[in-house]
C-alpha atoms as a PDB file:
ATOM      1  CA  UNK A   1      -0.654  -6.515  18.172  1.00  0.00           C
ATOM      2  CA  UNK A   2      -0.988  -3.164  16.188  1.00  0.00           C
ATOM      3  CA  UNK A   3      -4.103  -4.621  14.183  1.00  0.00           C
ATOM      4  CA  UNK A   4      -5.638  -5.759  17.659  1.00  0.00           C
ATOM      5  CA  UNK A   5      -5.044  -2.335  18.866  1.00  0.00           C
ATOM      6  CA  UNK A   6      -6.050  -0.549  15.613  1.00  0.00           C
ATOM      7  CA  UNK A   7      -9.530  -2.998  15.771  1.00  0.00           C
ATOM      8  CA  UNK A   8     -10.525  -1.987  19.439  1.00  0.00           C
ATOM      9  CA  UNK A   9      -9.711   1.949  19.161  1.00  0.00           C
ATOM     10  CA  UNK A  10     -12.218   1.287  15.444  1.00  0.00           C
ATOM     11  CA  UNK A  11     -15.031  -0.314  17.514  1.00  0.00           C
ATOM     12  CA  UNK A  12     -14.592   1.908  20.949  1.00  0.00           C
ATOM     13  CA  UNK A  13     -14.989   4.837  18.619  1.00  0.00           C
ATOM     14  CA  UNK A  14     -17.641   3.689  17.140  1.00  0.00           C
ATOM     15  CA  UNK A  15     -19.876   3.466  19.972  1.00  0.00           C
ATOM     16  CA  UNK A  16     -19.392   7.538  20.057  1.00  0.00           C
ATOM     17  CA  UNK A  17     -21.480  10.077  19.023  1.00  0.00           C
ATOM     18  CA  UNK A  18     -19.897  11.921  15.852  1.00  0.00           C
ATOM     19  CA  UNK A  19     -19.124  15.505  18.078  1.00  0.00           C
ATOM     20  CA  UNK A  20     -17.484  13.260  20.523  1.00  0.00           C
ATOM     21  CA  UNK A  21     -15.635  11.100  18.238  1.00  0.00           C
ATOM     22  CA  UNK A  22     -14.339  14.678  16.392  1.00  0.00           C
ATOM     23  CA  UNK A  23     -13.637  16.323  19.732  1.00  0.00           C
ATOM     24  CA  UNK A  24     -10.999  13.261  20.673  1.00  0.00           C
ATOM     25  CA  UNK A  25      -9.997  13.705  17.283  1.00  0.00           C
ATOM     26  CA  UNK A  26      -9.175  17.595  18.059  1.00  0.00           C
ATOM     27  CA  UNK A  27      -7.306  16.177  21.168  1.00  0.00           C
ATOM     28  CA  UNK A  28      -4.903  13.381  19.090  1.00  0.00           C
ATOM     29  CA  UNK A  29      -4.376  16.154  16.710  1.00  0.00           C
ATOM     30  CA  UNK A  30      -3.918  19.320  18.769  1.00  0.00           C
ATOM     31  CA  UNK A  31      -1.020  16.735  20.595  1.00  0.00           C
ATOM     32  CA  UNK A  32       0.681  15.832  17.140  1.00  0.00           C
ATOM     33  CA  UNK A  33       0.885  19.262  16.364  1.00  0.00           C
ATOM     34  CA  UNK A  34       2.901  19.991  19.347  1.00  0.00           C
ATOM     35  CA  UNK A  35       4.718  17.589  19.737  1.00  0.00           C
ATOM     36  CA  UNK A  36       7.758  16.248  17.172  1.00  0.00           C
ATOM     37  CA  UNK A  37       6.761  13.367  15.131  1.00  0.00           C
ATOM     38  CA  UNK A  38       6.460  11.911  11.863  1.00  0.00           C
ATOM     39  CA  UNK A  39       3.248  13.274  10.349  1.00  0.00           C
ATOM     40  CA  UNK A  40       3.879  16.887  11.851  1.00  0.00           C
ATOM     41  CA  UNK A  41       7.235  16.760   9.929  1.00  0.00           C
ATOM     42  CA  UNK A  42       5.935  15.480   6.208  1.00  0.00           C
ATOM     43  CA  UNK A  43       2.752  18.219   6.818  1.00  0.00           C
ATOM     44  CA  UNK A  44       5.018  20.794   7.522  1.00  0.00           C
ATOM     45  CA  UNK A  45       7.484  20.646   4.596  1.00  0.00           C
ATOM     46  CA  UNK A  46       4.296  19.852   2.196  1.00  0.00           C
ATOM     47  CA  UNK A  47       2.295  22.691   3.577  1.00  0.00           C
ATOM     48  CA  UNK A  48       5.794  24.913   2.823  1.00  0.00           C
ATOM     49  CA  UNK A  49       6.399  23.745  -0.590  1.00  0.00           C
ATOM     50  CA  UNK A  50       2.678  24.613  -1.341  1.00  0.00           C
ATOM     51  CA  UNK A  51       2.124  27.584   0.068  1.00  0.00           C
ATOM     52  CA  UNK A  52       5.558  29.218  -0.109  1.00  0.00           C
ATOM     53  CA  UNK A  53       3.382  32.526   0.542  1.00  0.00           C
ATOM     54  CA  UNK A  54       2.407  32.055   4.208  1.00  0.00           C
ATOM     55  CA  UNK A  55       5.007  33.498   6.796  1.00  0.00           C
ATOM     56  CA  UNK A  56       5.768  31.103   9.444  1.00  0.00           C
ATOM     57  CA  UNK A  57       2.953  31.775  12.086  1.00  0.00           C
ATOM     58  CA  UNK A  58       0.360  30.916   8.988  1.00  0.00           C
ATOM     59  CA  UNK A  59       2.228  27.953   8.030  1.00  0.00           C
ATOM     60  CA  UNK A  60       2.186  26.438  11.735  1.00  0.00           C
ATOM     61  CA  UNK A  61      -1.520  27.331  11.936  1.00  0.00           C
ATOM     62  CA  UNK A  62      -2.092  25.301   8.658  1.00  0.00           C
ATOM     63  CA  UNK A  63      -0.073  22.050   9.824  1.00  0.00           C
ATOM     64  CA  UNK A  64      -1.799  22.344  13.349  1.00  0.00           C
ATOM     65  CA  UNK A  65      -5.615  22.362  11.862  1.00  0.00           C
ATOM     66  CA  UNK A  66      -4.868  19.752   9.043  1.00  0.00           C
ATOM     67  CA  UNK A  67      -3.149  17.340  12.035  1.00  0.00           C
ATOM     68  CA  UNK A  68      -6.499  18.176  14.038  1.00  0.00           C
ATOM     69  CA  UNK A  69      -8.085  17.160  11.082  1.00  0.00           C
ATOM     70  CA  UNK A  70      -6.002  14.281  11.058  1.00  0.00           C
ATOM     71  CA  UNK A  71      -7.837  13.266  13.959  1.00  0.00           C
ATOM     72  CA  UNK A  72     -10.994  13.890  13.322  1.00  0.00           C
ATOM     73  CA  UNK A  73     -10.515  11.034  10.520  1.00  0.00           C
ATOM     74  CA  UNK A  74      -9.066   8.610  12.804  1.00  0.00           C
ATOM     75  CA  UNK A  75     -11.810   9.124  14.967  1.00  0.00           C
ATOM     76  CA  UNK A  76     -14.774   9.369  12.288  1.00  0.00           C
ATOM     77  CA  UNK A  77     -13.734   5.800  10.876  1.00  0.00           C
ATOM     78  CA  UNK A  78     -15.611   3.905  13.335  1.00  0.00           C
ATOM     79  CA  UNK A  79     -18.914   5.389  12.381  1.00  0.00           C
ATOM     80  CA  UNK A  80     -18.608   5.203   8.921  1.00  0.00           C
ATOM     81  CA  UNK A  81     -17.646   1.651   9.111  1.00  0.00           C
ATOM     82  CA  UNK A  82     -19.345  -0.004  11.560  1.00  0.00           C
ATOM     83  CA  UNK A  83     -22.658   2.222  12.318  1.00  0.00           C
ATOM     84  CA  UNK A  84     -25.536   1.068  10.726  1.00  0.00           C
ATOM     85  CA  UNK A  85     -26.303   1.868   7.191  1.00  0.00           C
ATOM     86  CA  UNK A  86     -28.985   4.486   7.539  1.00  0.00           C
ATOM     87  CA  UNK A  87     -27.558   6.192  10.529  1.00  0.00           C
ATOM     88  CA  UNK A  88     -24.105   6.237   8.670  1.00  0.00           C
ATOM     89  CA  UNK A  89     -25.925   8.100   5.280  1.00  0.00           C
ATOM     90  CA  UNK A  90     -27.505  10.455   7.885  1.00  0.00           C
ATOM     91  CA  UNK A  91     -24.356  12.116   8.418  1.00  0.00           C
ATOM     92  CA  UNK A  92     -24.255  13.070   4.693  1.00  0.00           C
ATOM     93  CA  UNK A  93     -26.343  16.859   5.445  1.00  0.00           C
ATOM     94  CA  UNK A  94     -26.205  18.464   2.016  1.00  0.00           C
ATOM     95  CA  UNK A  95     -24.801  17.419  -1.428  1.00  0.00           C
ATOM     96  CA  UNK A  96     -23.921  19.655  -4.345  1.00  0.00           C
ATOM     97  CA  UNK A  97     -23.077  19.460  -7.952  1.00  0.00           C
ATOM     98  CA  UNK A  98     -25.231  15.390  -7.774  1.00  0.00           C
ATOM     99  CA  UNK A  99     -27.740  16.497 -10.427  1.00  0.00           C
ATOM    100  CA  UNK A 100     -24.321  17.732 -12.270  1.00  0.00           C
ATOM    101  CA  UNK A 101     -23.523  13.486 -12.138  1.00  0.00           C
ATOM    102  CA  UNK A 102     -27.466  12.111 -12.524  1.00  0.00           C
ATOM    103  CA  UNK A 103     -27.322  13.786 -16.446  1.00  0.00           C
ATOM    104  CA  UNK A 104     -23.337  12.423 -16.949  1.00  0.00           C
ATOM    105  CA  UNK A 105     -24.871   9.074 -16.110  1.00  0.00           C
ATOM    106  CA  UNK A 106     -28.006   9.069 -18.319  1.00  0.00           C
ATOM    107  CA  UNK A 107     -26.015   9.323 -21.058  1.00  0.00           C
ATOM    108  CA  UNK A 108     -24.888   5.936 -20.582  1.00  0.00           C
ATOM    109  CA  UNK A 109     -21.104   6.006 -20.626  1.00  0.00           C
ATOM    110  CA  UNK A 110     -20.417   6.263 -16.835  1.00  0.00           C
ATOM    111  CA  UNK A 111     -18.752   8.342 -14.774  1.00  0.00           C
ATOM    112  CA  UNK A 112     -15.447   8.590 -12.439  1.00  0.00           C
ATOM    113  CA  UNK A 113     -15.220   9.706  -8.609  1.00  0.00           C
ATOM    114  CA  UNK A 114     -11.706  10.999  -8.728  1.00  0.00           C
ATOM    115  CA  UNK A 115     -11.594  11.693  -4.493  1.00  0.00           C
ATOM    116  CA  UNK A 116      -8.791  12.520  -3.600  1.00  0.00           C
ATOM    117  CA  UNK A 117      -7.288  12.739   0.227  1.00  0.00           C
ATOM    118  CA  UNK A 118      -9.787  15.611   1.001  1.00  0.00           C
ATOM    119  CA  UNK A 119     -11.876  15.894   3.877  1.00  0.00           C
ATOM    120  CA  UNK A 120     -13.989  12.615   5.154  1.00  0.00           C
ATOM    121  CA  UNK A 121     -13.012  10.442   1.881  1.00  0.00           C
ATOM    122  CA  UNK A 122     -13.891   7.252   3.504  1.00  0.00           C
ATOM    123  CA  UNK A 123     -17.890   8.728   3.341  1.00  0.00           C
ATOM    124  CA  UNK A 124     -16.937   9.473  -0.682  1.00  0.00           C
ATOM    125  CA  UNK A 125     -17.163   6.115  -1.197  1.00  0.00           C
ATOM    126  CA  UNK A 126     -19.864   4.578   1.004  1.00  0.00           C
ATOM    127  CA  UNK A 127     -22.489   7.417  -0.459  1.00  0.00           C
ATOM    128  CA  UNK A 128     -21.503   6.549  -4.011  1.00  0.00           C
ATOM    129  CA  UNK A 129     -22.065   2.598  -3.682  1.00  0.00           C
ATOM    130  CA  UNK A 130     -25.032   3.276  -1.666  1.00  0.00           C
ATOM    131  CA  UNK A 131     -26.834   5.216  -4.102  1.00  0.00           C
ATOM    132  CA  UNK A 132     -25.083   3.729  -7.379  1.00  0.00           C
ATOM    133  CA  UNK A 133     -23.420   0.773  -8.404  1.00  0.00           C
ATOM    134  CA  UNK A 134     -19.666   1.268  -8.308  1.00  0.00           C
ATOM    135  CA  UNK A 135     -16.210  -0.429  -9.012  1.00  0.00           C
ATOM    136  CA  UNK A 136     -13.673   1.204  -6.481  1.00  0.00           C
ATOM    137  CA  UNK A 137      -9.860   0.069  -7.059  1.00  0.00           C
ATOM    138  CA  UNK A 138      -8.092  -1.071  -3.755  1.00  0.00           C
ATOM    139  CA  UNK A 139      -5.010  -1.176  -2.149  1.00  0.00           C
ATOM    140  CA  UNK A 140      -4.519  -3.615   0.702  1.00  0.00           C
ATOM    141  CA  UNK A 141      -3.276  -2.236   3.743  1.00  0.00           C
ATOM    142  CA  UNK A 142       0.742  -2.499   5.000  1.00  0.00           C
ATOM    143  CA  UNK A 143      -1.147  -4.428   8.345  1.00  0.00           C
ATOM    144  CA  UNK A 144      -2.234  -7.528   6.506  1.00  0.00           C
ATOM    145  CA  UNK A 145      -5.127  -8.429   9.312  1.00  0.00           C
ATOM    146  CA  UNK A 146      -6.510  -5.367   8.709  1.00  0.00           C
ATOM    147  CA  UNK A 147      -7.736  -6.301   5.492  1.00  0.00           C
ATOM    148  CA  UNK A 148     -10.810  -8.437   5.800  1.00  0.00           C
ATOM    149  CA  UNK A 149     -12.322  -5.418   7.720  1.00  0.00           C
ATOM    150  CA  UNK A 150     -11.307  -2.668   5.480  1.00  0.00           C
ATOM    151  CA  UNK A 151     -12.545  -4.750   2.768  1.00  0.00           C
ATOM    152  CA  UNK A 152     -15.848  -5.529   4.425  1.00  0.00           C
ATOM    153  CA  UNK A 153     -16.312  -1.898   5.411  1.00  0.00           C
ATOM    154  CA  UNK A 154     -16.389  -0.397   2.159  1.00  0.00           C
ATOM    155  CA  UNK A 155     -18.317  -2.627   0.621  1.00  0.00           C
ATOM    156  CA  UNK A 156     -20.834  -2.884   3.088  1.00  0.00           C
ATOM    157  CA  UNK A 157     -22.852  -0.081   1.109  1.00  0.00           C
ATOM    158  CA  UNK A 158     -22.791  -1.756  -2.149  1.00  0.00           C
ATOM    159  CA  UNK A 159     -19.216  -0.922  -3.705  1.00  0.00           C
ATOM    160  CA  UNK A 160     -17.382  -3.660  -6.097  1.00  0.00           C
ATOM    161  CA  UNK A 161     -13.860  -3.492  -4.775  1.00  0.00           C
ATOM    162  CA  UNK A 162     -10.697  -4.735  -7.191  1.00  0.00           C
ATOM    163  CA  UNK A 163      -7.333  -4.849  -7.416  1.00  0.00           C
ATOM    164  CA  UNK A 164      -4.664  -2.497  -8.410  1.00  0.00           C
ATOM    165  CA  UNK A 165      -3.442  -4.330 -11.101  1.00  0.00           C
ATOM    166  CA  UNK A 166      -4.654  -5.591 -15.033  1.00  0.00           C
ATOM    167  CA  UNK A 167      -7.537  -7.045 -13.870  1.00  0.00           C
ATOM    168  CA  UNK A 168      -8.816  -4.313 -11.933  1.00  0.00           C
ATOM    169  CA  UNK A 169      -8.416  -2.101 -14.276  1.00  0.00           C
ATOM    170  CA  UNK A 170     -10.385  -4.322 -16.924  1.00  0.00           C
ATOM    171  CA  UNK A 171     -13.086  -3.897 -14.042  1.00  0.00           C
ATOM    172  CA  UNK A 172     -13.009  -0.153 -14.568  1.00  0.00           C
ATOM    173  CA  UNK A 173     -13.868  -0.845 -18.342  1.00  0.00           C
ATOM    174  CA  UNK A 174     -16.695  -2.719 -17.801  1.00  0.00           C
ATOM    175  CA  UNK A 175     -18.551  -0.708 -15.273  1.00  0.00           C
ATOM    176  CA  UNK A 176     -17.862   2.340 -17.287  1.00  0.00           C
ATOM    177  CA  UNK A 177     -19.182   0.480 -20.310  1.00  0.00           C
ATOM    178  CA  UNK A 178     -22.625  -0.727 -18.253  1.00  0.00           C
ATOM    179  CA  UNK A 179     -22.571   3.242 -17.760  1.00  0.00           C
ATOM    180  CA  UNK A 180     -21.937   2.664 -13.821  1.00  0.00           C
ATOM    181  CA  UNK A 181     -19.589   4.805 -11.337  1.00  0.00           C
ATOM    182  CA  UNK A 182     -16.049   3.811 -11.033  1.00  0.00           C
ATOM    183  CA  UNK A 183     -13.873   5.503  -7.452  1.00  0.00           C
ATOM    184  CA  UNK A 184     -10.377   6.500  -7.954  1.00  0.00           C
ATOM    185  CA  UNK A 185      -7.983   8.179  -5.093  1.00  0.00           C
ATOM    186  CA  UNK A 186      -6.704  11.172  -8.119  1.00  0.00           C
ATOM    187  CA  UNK A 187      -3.674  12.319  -6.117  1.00  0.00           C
ATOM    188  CA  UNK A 188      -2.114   8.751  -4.718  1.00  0.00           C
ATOM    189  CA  UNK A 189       1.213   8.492  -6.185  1.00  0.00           C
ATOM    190  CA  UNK A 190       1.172   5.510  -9.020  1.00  0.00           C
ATOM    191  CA  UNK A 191       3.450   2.328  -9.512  1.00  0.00           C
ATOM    192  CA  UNK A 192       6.792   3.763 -11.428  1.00  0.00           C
ATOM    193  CA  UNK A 193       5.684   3.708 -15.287  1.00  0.00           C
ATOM    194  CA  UNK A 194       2.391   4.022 -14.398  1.00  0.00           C
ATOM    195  CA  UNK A 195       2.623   8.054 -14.325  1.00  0.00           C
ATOM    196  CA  UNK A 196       3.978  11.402 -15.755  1.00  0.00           C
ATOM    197  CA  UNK A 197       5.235  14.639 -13.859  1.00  0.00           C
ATOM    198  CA  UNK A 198       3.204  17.646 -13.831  1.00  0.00           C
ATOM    199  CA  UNK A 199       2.377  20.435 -11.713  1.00  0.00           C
ATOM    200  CA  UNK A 200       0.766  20.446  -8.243  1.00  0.00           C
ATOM    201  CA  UNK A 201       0.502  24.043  -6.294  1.00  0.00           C
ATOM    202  CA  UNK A 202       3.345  24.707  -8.169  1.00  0.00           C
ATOM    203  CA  UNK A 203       5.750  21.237  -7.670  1.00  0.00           C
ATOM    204  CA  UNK A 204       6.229  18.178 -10.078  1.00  0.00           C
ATOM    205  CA  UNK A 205       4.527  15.897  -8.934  1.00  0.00           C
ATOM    206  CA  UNK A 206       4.439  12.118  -9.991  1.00  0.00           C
ATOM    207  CA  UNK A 207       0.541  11.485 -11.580  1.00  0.00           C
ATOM    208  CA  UNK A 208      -1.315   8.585 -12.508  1.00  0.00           C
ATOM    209  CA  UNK A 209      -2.336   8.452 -16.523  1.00  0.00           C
ATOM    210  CA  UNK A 210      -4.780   5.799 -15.192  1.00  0.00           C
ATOM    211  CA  UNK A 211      -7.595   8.168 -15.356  1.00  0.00           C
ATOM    212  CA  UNK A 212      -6.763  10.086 -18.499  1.00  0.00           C
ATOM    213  CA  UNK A 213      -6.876   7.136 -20.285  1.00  0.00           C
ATOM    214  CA  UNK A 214     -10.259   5.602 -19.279  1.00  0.00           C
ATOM    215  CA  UNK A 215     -11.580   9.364 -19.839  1.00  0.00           C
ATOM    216  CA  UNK A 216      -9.893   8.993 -23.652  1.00  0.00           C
ATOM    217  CA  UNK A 217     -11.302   5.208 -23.887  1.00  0.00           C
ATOM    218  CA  UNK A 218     -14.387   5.801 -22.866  1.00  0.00           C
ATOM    219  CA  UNK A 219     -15.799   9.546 -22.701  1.00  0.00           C
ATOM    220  CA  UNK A 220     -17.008   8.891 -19.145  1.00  0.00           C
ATOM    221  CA  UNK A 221     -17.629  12.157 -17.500  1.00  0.00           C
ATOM    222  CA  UNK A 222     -15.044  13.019 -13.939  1.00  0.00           C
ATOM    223  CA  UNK A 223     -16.129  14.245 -11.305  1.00  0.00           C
ATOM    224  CA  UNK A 224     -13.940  15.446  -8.153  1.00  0.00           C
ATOM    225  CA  UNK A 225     -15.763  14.710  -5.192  1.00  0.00           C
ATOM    226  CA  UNK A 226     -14.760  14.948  -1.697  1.00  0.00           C
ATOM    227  CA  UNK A 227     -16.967  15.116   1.774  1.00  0.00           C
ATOM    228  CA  UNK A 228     -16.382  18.333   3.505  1.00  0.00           C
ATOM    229  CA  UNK A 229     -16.014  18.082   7.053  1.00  0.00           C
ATOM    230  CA  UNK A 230     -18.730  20.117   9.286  1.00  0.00           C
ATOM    231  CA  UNK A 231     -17.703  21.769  12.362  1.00  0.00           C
ATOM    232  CA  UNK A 232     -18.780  20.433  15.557  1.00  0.00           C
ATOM    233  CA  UNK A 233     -19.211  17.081  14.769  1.00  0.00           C
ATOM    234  CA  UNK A 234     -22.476  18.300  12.859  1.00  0.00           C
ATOM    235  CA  UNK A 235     -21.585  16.307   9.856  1.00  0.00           C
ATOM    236  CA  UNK A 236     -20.474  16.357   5.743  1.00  0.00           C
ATOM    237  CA  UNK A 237     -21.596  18.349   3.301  1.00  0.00           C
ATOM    238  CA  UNK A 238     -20.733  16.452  -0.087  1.00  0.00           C
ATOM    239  CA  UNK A 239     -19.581  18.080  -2.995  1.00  0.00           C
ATOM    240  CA  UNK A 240     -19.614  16.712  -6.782  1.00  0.00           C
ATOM    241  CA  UNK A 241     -17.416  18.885  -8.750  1.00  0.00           C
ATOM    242  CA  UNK A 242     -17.263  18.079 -13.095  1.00  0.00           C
ATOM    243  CA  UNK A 243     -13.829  18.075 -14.131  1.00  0.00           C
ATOM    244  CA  UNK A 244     -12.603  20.246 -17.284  1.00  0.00           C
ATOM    245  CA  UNK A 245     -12.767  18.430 -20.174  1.00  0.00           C
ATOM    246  CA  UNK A 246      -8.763  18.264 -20.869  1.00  0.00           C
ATOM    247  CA  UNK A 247      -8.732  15.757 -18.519  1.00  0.00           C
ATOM    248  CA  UNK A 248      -9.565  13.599 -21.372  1.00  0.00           C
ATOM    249  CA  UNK A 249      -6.638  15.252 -23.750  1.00  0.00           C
ATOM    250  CA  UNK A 250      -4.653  13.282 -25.964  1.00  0.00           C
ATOM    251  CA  UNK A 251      -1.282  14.734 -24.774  1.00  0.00           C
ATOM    252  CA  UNK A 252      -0.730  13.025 -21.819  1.00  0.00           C
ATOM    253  CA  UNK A 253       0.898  15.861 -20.645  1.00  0.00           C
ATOM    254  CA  UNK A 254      -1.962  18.242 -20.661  1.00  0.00           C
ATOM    255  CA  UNK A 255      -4.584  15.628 -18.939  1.00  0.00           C
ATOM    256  CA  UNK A 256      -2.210  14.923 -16.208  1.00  0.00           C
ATOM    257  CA  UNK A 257      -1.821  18.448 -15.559  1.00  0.00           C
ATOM    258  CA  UNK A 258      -5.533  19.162 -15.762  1.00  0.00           C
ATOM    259  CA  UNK A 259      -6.283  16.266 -13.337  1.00  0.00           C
ATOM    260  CA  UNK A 260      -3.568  17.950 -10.932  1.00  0.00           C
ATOM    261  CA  UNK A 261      -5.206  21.087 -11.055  1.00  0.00           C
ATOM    262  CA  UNK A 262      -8.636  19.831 -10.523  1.00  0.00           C
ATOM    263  CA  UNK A 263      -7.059  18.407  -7.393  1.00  0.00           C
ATOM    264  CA  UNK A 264      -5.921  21.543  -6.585  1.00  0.00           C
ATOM    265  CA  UNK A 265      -9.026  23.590  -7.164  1.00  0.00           C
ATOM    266  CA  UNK A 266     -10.877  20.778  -4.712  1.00  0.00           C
ATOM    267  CA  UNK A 267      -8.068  21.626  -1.847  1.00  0.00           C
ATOM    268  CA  UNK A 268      -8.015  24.981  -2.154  1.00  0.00           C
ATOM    269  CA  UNK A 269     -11.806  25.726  -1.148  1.00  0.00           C
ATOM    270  CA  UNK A 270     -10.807  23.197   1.779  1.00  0.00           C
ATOM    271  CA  UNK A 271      -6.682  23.593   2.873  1.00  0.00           C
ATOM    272  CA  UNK A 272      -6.888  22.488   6.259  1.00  0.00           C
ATOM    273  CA  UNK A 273      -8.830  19.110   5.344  1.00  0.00           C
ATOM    274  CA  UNK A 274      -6.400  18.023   2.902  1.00  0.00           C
ATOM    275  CA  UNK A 275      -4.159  15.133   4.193  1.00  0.00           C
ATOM    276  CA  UNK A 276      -0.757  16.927   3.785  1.00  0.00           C
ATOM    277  CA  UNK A 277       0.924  14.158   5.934  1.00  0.00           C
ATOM    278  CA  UNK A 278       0.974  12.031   2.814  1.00  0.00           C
ATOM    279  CA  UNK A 279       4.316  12.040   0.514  1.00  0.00           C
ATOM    280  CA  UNK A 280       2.959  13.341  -2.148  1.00  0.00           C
ATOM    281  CA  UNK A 281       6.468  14.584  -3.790  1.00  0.00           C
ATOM    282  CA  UNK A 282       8.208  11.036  -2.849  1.00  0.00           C
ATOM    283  CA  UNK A 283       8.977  10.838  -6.277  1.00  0.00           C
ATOM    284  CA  UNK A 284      10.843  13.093  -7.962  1.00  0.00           C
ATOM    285  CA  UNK A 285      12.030  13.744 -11.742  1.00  0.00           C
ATOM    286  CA  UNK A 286      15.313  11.629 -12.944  1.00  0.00           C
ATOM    287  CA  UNK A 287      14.179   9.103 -10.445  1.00  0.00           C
ATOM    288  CA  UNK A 288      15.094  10.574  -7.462  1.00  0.00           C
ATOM    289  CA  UNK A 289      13.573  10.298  -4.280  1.00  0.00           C
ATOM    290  CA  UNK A 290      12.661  12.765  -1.483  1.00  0.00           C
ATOM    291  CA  UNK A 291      12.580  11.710   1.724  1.00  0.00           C
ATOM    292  CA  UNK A 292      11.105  14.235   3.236  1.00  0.00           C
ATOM    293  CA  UNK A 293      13.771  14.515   6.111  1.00  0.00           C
ATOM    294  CA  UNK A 294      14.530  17.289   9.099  1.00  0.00           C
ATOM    295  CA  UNK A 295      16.765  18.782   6.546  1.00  0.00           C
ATOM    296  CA  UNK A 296      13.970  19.495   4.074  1.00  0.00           C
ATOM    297  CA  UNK A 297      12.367  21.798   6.830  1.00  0.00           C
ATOM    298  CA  UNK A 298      11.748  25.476   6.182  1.00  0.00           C
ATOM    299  CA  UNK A 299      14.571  27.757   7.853  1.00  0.00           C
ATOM    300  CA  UNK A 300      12.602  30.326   8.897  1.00  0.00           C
END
């Protein structure tokens, strides 16, 4: 029933115009802000851990515009999925740092589009395949029937799509050997063993060594990319942003922390697009868990 639901609100919203679809986005938002639920509590205690400097009027402005934000993603999905190709691309109104990514790529060794939850991140990855030929890793989705359509969605521009697991990750090797793109979500929290601690806005935070490693393996070039959000529905403006080049340390240590900062850099010029409703401290050091409860809310 919830992937029947999920389907029609996707295809009703796609028959809107972007403004429209981001003004009902404002709306779902504006009304988790308000009132108590699930993503308004993980946003707030993220947004409080992060920016311990805001006083409490400033940190309940940031939750409310990153949960109208929120919405506007919900919203957005049925155009990027489902609109036609060239109508879809359209949205894309300016792109910077791409001529930054053309010269990483003539040098034949590929290049990774470490996006992480920032802004439209769905349109990341359909611009990418469309103009390049890229390997994307993928999680399925907790609603199983979801799937096929996900799937279909973001490949429909031209993106490889494989697993989270050994052989995907042999996939990564062998576009970034044929000197293609590869798409990696930077700041999703990785399979225990499959990450280090290291700082992000100041918190440990649990961080693949996925990346790292194909840097060290292969000298392919990272790029933090992320589709800023326009206001009024106008559109994205996409950005391209070349990572510092300890990403590809040998101590683990240090390229973990420089991906986290590059991460960090990204959200910074953009706070209120950032997805804080995701866990991103879940995991915590001794293997502890934090569960992000009513508790864990600020006092003041």
């Amino acid at each position: 029933m919830r992937a029947r639901i999920a389907r029609l609100v996707l295809r009703i919203s796609a028959l809107l115009p972007l403004p429209v679809a981001h003004l009902i986005g404002t709306m779902t938002g504006w009304l988790m802000a308000v009132f108590p639920n699930r993503q308004r509590l993980i946003s707030t205690i993220n947004v409080q851990r992060c920016f311990p400097e805001l006083d409490d009027h400033a940190r309940r402005q940031r939750v409310r515009r990153s949960l109208i934000e929120t919405g506007k993603t919900a919203l957005e999905v049925g155009a990027l999925w489902l609109w036609r190709k060239p109508r879809m691309l359209a949205l894309v109104k300016q792109v910077s740092g791409e001529d930054a990514l053309k010269a990483a790529l003539a040098e034949g060794r590929g290049a990774i589009i470490a996006a992480p939850h920032l802004g439209a991140w769905e349109m990341v990855g359909l611009y990418c395949s469309a103009h390049y030929p890229m390997t994307s890793l993928y999680r399925p989705p907790r609603m199983a029937e979801l799937d096929k359509m996900i799937r279909e969605s973001r490949e429909r521009a031209g993106a490889t799509l494989v697993p989270t697991d050994a052989s995907g990750v042999r996939a990564l090797y062998k576009a970034l050997g044929n000197g293609e793109l590869i798409g990696i979500l930077p700041d999703q929290i990785p399979n225990t063993g499959n990450g280090l601690f290291a700082p992000f806005f100041g918190n440990d935070a649990y961080t693949m060594v996925l990346l790292p490693r194909l840097v060290q393996k292969t000298g392919a070039a990272v790029f933090f990319t992320y589709a800023e959000r326009l206001p009024r529905g106008r559109g994205f403006h996409l950005h391209f942003v070349k990572a510092d080049a300890e990403i590809g340390d040998p101590d683990p240590l240090k390229a973990v922390a420089a991906l986290n900062r590059g991460v960090e850099q990204c959200v910074r010029s953009l706070p209120e697009q950032y997805q804080w409703s995701y866990r991103r401290f879940y995991m915590r050091p001794g293997g502890q868990l934090f569960h992000y409860n009513k508790s864990d809310l600020p006092t003041t």
